[in-house]
C-alpha atoms as a PDB file:
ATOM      1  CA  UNK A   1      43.456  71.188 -75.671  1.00  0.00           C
ATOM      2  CA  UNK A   2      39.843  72.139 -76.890  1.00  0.00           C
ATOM      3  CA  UNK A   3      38.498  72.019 -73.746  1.00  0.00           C
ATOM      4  CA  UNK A   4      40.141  75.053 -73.031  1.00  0.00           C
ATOM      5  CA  UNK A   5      39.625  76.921 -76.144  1.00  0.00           C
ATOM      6  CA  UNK A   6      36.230  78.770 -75.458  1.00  0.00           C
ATOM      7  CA  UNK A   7      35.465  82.261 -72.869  1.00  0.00           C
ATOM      8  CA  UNK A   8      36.040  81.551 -69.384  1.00  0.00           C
ATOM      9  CA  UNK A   9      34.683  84.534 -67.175  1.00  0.00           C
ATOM     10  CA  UNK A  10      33.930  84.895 -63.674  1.00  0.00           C
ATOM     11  CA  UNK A  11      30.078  83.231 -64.016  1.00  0.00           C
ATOM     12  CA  UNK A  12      31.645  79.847 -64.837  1.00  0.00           C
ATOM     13  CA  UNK A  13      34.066  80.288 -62.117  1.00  0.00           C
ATOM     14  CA  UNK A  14      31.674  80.858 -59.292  1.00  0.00           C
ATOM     15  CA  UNK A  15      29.725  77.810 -60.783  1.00  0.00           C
ATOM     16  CA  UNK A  16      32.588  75.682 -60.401  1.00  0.00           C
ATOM     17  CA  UNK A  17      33.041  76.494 -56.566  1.00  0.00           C
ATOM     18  CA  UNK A  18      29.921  75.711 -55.485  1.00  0.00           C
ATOM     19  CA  UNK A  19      30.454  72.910 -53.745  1.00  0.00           C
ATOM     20  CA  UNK A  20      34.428  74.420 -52.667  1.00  0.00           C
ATOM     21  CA  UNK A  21      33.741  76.818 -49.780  1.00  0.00           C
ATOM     22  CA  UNK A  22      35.651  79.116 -51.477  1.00  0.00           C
ATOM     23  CA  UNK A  23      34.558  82.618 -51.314  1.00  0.00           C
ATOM     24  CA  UNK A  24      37.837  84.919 -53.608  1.00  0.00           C
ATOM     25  CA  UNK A  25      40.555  84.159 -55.726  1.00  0.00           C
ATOM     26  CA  UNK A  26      43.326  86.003 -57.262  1.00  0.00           C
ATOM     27  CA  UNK A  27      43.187  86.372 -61.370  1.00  0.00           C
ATOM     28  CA  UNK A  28      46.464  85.735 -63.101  1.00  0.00           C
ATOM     29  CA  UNK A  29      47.438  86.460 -66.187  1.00  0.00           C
ATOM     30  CA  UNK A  30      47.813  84.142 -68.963  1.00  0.00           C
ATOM     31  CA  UNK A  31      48.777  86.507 -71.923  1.00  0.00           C
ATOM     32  CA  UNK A  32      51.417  88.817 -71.943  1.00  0.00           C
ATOM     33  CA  UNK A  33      50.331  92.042 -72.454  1.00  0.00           C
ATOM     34  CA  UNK A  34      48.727  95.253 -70.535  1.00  0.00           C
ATOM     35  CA  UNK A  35      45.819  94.704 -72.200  1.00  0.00           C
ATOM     36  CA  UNK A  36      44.720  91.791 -70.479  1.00  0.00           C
ATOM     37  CA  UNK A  37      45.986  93.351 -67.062  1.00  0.00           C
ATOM     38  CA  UNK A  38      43.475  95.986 -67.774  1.00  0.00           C
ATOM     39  CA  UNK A  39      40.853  93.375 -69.115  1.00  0.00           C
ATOM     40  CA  UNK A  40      41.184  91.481 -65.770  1.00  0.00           C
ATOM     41  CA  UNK A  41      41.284  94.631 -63.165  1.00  0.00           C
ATOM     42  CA  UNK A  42      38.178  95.401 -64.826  1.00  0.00           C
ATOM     43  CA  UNK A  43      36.630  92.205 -64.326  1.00  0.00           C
ATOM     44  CA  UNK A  44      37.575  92.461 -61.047  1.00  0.00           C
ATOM     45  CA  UNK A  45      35.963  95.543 -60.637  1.00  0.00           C
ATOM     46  CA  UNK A  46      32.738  94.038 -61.645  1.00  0.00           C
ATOM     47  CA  UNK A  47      33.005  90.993 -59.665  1.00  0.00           C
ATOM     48  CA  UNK A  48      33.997  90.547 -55.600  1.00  0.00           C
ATOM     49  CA  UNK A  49      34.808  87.234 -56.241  1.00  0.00           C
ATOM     50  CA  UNK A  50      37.923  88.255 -57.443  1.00  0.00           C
ATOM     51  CA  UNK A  51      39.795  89.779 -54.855  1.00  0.00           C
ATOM     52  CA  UNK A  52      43.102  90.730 -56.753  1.00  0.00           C
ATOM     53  CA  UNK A  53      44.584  90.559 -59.427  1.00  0.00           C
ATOM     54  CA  UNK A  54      48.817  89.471 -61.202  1.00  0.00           C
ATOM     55  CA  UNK A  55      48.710  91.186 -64.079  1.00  0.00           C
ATOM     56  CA  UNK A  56      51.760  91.306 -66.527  1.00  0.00           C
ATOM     57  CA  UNK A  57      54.024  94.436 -67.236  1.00  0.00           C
ATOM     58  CA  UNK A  58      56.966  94.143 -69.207  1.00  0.00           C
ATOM     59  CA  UNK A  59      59.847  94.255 -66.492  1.00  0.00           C
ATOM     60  CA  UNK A  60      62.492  94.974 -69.122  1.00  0.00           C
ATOM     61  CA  UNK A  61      61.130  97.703 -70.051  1.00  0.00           C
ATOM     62  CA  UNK A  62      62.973 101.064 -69.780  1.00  0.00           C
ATOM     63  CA  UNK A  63      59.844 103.207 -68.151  1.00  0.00           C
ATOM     64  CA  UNK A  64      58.772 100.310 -65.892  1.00  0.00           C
ATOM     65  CA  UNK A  65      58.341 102.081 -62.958  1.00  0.00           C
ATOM     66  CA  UNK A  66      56.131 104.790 -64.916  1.00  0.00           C
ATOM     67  CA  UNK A  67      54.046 101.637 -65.929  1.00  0.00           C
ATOM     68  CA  UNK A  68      53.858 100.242 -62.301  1.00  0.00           C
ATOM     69  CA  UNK A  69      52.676 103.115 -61.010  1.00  0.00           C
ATOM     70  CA  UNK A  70      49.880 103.882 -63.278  1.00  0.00           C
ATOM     71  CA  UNK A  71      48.887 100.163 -62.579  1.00  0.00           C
ATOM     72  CA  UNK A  72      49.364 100.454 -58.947  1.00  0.00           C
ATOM     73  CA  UNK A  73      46.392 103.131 -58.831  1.00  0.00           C
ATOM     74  CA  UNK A  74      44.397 100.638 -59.076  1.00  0.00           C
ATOM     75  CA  UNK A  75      44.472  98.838 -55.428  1.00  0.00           C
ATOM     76  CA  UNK A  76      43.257  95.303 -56.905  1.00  0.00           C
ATOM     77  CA  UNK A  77      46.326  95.190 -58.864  1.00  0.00           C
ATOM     78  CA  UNK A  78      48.384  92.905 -56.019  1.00  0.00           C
ATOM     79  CA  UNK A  79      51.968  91.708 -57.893  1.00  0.00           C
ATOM     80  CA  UNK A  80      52.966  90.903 -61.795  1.00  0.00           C
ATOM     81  CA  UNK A  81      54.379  87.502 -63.645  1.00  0.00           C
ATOM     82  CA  UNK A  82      56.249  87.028 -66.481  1.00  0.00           C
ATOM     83  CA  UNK A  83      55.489  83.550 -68.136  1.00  0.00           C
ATOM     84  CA  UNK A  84      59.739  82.324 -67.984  1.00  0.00           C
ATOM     85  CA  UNK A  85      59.021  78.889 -68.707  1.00  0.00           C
ATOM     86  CA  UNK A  86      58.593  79.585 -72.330  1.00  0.00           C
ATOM     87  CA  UNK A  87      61.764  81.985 -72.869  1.00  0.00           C
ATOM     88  CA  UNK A  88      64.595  80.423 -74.568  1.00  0.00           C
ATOM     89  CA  UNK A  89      67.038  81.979 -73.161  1.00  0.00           C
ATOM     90  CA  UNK A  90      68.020  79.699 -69.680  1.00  0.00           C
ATOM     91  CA  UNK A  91      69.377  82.843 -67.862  1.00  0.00           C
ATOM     92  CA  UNK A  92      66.582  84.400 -68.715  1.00  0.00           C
ATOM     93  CA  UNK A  93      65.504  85.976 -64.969  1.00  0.00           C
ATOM     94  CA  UNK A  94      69.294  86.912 -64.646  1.00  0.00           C
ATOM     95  CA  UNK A  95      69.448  89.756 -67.439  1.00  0.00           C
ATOM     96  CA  UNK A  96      69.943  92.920 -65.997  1.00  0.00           C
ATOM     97  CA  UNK A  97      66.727  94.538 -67.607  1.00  0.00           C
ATOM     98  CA  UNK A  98      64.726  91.629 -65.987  1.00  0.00           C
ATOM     99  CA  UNK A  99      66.434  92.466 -62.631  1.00  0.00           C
ATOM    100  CA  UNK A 100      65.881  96.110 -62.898  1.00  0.00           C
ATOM    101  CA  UNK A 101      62.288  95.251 -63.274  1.00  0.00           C
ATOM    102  CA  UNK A 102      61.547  93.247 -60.214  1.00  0.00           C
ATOM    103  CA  UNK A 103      63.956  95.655 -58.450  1.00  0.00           C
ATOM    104  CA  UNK A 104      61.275  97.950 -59.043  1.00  0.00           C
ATOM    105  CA  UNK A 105      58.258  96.054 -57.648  1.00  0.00           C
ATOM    106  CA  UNK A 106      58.955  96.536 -53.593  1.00  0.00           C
ATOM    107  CA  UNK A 107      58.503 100.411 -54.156  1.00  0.00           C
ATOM    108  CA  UNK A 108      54.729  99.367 -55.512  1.00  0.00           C
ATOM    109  CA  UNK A 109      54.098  97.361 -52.506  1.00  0.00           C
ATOM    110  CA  UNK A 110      53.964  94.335 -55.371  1.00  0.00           C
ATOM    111  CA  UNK A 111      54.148  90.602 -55.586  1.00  0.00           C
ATOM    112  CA  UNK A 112      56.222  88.426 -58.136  1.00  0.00           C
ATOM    113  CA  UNK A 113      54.850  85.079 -59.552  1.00  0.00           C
ATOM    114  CA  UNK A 114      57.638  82.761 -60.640  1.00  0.00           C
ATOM    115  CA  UNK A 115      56.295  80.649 -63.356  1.00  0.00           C
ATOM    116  CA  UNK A 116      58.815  78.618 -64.258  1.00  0.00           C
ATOM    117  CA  UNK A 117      60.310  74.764 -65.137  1.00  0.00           C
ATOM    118  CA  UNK A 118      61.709  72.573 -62.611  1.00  0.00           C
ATOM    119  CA  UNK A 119      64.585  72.874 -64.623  1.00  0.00           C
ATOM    120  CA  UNK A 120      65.055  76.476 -64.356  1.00  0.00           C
ATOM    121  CA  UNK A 121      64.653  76.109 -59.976  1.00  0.00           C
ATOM    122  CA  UNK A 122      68.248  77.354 -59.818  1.00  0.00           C
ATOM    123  CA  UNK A 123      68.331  80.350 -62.057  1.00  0.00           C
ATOM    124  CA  UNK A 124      64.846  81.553 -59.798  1.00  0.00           C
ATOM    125  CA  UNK A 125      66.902  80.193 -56.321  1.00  0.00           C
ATOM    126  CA  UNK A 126      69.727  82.860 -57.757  1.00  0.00           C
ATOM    127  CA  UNK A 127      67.348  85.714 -58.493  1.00  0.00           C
ATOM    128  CA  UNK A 128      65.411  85.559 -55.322  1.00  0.00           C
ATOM    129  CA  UNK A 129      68.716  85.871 -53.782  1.00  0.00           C
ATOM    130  CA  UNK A 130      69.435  89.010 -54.867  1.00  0.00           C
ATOM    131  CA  UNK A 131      66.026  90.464 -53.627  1.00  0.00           C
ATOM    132  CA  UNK A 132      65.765  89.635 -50.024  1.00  0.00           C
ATOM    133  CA  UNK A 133      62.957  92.189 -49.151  1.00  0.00           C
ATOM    134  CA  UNK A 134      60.708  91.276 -52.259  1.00  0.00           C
ATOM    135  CA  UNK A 135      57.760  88.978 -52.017  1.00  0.00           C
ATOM    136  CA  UNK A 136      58.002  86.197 -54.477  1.00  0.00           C
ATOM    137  CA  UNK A 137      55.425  82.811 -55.050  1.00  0.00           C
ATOM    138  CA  UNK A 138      56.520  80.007 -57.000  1.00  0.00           C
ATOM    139  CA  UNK A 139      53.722  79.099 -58.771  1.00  0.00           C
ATOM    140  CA  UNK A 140      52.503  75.079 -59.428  1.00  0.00           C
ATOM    141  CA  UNK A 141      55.284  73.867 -57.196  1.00  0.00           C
ATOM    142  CA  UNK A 142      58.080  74.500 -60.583  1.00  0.00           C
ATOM    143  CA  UNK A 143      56.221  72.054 -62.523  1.00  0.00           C
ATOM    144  CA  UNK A 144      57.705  68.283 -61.818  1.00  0.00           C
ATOM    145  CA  UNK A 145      58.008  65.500 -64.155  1.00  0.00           C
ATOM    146  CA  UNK A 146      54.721  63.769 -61.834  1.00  0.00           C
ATOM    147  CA  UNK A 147      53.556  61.629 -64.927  1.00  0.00           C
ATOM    148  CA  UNK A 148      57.343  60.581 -65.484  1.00  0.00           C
ATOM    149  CA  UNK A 149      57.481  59.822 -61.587  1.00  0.00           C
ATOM    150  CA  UNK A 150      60.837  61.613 -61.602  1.00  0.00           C
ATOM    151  CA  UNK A 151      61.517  63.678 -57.948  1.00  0.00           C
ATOM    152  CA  UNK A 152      64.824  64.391 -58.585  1.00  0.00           C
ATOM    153  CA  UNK A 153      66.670  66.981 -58.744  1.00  0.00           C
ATOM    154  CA  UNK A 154      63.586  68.874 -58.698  1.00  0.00           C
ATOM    155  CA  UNK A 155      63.784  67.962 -55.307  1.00  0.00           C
ATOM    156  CA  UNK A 156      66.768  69.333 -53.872  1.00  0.00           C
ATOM    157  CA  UNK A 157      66.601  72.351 -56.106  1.00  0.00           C
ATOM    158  CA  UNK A 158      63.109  73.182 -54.281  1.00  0.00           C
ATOM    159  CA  UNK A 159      64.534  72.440 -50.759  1.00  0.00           C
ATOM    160  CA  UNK A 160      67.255  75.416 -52.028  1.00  0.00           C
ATOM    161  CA  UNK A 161      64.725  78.024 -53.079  1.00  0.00           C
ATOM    162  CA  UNK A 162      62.661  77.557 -49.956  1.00  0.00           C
ATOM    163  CA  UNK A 163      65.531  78.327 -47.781  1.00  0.00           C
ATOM    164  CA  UNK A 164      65.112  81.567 -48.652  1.00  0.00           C
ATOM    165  CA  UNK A 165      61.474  83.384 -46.382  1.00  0.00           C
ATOM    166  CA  UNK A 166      60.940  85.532 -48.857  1.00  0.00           C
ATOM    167  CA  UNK A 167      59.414  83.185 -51.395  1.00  0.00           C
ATOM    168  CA  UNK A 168      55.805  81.547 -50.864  1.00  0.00           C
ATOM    169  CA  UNK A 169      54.485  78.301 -52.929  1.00  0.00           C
ATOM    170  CA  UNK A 170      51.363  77.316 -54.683  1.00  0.00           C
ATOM    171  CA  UNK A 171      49.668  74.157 -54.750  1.00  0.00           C
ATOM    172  CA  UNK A 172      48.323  74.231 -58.154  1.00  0.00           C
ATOM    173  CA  UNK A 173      49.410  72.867 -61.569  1.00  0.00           C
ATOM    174  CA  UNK A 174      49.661  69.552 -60.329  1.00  0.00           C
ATOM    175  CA  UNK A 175      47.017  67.577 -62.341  1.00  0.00           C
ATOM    176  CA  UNK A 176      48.274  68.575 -65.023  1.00  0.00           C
ATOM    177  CA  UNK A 177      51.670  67.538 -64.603  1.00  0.00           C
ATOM    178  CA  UNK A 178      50.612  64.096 -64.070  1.00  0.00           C
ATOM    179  CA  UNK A 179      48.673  61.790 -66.739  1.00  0.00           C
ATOM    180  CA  UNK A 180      45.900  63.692 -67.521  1.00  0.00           C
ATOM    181  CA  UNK A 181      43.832  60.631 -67.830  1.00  0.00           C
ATOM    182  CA  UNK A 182      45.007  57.770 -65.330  1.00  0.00           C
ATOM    183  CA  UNK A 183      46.397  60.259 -62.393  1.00  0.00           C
ATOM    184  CA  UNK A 184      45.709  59.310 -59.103  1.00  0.00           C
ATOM    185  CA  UNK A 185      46.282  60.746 -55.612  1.00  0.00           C
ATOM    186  CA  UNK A 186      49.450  58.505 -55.137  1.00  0.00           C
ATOM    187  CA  UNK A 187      51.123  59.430 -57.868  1.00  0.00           C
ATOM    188  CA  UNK A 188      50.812  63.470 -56.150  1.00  0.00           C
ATOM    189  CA  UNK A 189      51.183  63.050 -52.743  1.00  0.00           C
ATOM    190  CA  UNK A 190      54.702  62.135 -52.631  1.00  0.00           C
ATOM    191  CA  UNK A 191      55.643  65.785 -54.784  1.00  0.00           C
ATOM    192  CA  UNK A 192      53.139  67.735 -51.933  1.00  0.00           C
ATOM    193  CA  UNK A 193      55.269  66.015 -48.987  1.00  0.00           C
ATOM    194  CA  UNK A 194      58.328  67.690 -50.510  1.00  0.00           C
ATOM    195  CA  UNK A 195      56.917  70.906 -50.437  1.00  0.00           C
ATOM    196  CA  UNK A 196      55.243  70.571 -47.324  1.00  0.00           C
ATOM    197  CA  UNK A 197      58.677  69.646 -45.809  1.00  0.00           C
ATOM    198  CA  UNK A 198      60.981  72.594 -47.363  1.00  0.00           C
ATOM    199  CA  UNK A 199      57.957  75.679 -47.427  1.00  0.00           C
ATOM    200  CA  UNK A 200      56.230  74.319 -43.956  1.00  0.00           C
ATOM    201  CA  UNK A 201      52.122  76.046 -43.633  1.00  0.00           C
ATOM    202  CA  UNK A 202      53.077  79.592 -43.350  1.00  0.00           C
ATOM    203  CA  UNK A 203      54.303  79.727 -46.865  1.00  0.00           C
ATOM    204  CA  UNK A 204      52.428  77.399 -48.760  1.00  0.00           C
ATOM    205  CA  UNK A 205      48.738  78.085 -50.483  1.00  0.00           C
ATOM    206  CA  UNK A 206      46.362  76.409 -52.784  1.00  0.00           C
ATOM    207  CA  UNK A 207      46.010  77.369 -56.230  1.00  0.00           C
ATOM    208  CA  UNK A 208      43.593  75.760 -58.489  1.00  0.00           C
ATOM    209  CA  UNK A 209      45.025  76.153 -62.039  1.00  0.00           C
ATOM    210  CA  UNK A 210      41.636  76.882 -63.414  1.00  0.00           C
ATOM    211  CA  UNK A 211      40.763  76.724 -65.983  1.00  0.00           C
ATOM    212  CA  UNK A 212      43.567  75.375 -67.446  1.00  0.00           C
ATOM    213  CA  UNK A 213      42.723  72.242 -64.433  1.00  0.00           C
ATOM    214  CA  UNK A 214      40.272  70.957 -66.887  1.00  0.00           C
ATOM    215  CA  UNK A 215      42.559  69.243 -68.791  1.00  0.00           C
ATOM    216  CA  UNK A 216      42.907  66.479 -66.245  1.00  0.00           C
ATOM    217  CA  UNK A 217      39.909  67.187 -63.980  1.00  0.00           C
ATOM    218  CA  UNK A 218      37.908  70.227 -62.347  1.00  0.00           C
ATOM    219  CA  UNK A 219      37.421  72.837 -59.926  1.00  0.00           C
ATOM    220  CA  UNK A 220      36.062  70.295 -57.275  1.00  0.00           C
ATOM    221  CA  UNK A 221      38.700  67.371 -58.345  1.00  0.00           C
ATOM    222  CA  UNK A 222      41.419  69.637 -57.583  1.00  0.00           C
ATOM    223  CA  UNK A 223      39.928  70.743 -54.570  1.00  0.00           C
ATOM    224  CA  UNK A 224      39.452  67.522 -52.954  1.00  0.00           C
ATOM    225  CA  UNK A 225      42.596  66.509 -54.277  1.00  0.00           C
ATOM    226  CA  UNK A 226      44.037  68.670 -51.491  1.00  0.00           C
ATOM    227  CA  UNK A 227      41.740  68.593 -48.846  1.00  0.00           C
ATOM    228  CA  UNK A 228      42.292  64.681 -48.707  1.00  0.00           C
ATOM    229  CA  UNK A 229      45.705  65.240 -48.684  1.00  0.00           C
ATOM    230  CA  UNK A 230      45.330  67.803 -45.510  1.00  0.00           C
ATOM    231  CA  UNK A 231      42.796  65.653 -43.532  1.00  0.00           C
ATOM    232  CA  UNK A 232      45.474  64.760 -41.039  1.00  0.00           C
ATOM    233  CA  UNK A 233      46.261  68.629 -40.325  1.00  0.00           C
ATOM    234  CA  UNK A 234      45.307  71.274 -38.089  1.00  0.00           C
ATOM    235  CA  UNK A 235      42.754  73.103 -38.141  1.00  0.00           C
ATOM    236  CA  UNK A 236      44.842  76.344 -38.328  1.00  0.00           C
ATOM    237  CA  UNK A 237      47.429  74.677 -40.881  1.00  0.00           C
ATOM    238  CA  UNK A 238      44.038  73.955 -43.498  1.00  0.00           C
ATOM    239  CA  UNK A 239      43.122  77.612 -42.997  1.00  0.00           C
ATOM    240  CA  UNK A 240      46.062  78.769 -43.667  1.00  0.00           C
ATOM    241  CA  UNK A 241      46.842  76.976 -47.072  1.00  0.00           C
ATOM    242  CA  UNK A 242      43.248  77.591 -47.845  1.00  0.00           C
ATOM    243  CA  UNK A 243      43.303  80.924 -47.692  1.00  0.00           C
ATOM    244  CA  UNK A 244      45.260  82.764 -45.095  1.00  0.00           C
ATOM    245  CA  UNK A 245      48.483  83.059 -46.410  1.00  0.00           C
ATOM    246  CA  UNK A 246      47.202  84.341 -50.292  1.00  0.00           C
ATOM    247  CA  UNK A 247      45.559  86.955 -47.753  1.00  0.00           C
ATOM    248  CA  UNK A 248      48.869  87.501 -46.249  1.00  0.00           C
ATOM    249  CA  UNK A 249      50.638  86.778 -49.291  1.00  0.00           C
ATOM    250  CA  UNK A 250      48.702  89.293 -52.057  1.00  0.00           C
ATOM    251  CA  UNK A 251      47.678  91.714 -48.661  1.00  0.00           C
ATOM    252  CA  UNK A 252      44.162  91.183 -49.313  1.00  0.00           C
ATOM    253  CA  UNK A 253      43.292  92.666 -45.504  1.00  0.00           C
END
């Protein structure tokens, strides 16, 4: 992991999409606290490359909508995520505080990020259920056992959650997933045709992971890691994943 343990700041990131056509991105958070929302609103400020930003805000918390709104002043702050895949607690995005939080996002105009284990697909496919009208992105396609080779029942429990049109899917995380150091193409293709199947173009968009990519490969692998994968598509169906739908998505227009 010491790749990743040095500064990472919008510089390095517009070095590493050079050779990308990529011209924005959307800042996530990584640490849970309002002081890195405010940290990366401000980079954002100072930089065009990023066009929005998922910050964090504790959803249990009793004044969240007094800490929603003070964020939502800000018109780069697009949506919030709450890092599940690391809470103990399996029913973790059932708890009433939790739901009281993202029941309070759709008056903020706000996205949710679901970052969560393959193995916690059903508990999101439940929640999602309850909020019909809310935007929601499942972020690095729930995290499948790639380097394991193992499809289900991450399978089927994606096919489930993507029933539902309110919930969008990134392509990202997937490097990482697999053997850092022997992946190849193969061994991700057959985890993209799922979600290409169950999400179709309109809800699907690439996410590069970065820079947490690095640990099995870069900017540009990840990249062309996808755009080999989409050579046999439309036109409109690569501009969409590439960037149309996070437009539509985080309402970047």
């Amino acid at each position: 992991m010491r790749v990743l343990k040095t500064d990472f700041l919008p510089i390095d990131f517009e070095n590493e999409i050079v050779c990308c056509a990529i011209d924005g991105c959307i800042a996530v958070q990584a640490d849970q606290s309002e002081e890195e929302t405010d940290f990366l609103l401000d980079l954002a400020r100072h930089n065009p490359i990023i066009k929005g930003v998922v910050g964090w805000v504790d959803l249990r918390a009793a004044n969240v909508e007094e800490r929603l709104a003070e964020f939502s002043e800000n018109p780069l702050f697009k949506g919030v995520r709450h890092i599940v895949q690391a809470e103990a607690d399996v029913d973790f995005m059932l708890q009433p505080e939790f739901k009281r939080g993202i029941s309070a996002l759709s008056q903020f105009n706000l996205t949710y990020d679901i970052l969560i284990h393959s193995d916690q697909l059903t508990m999101a496919t439940e929640l999602v259920r309850c909020f019909p009208d809310q935007s929601f992105v499942l972020d690095h396609i729930a995290k499948p056992r790639i380097k394991d080779q193992v499809m289900s029942p991450w399978k089927e429990r994606i096919k489930e959650l993507a029933k539902e049109p309110n919930v969008f899917c990134k392509l990202s995380g997937l490097v990482t997933e697999a053997d850092w150091h022997a992946w190849r193409p193969g061994d991700i293709y057959p985890y993209l045709d799922v979600v290409f199947e169950a999400f179709g173009t309109d809800r699907l968009m690439f996410g590069s992971d970065w820079p947490v990519c690095q640990l099995a490969g870069g900017y540009e692998i990840v990249h062309e890691l996808l755009d080999s994968y989409l050579e046999p598509f439309s036109q409109e169906d690569k501009d969409k994943i590439w960037g149309h739908n996070a437009v539509k998505f985080y309402k970047l227009g």
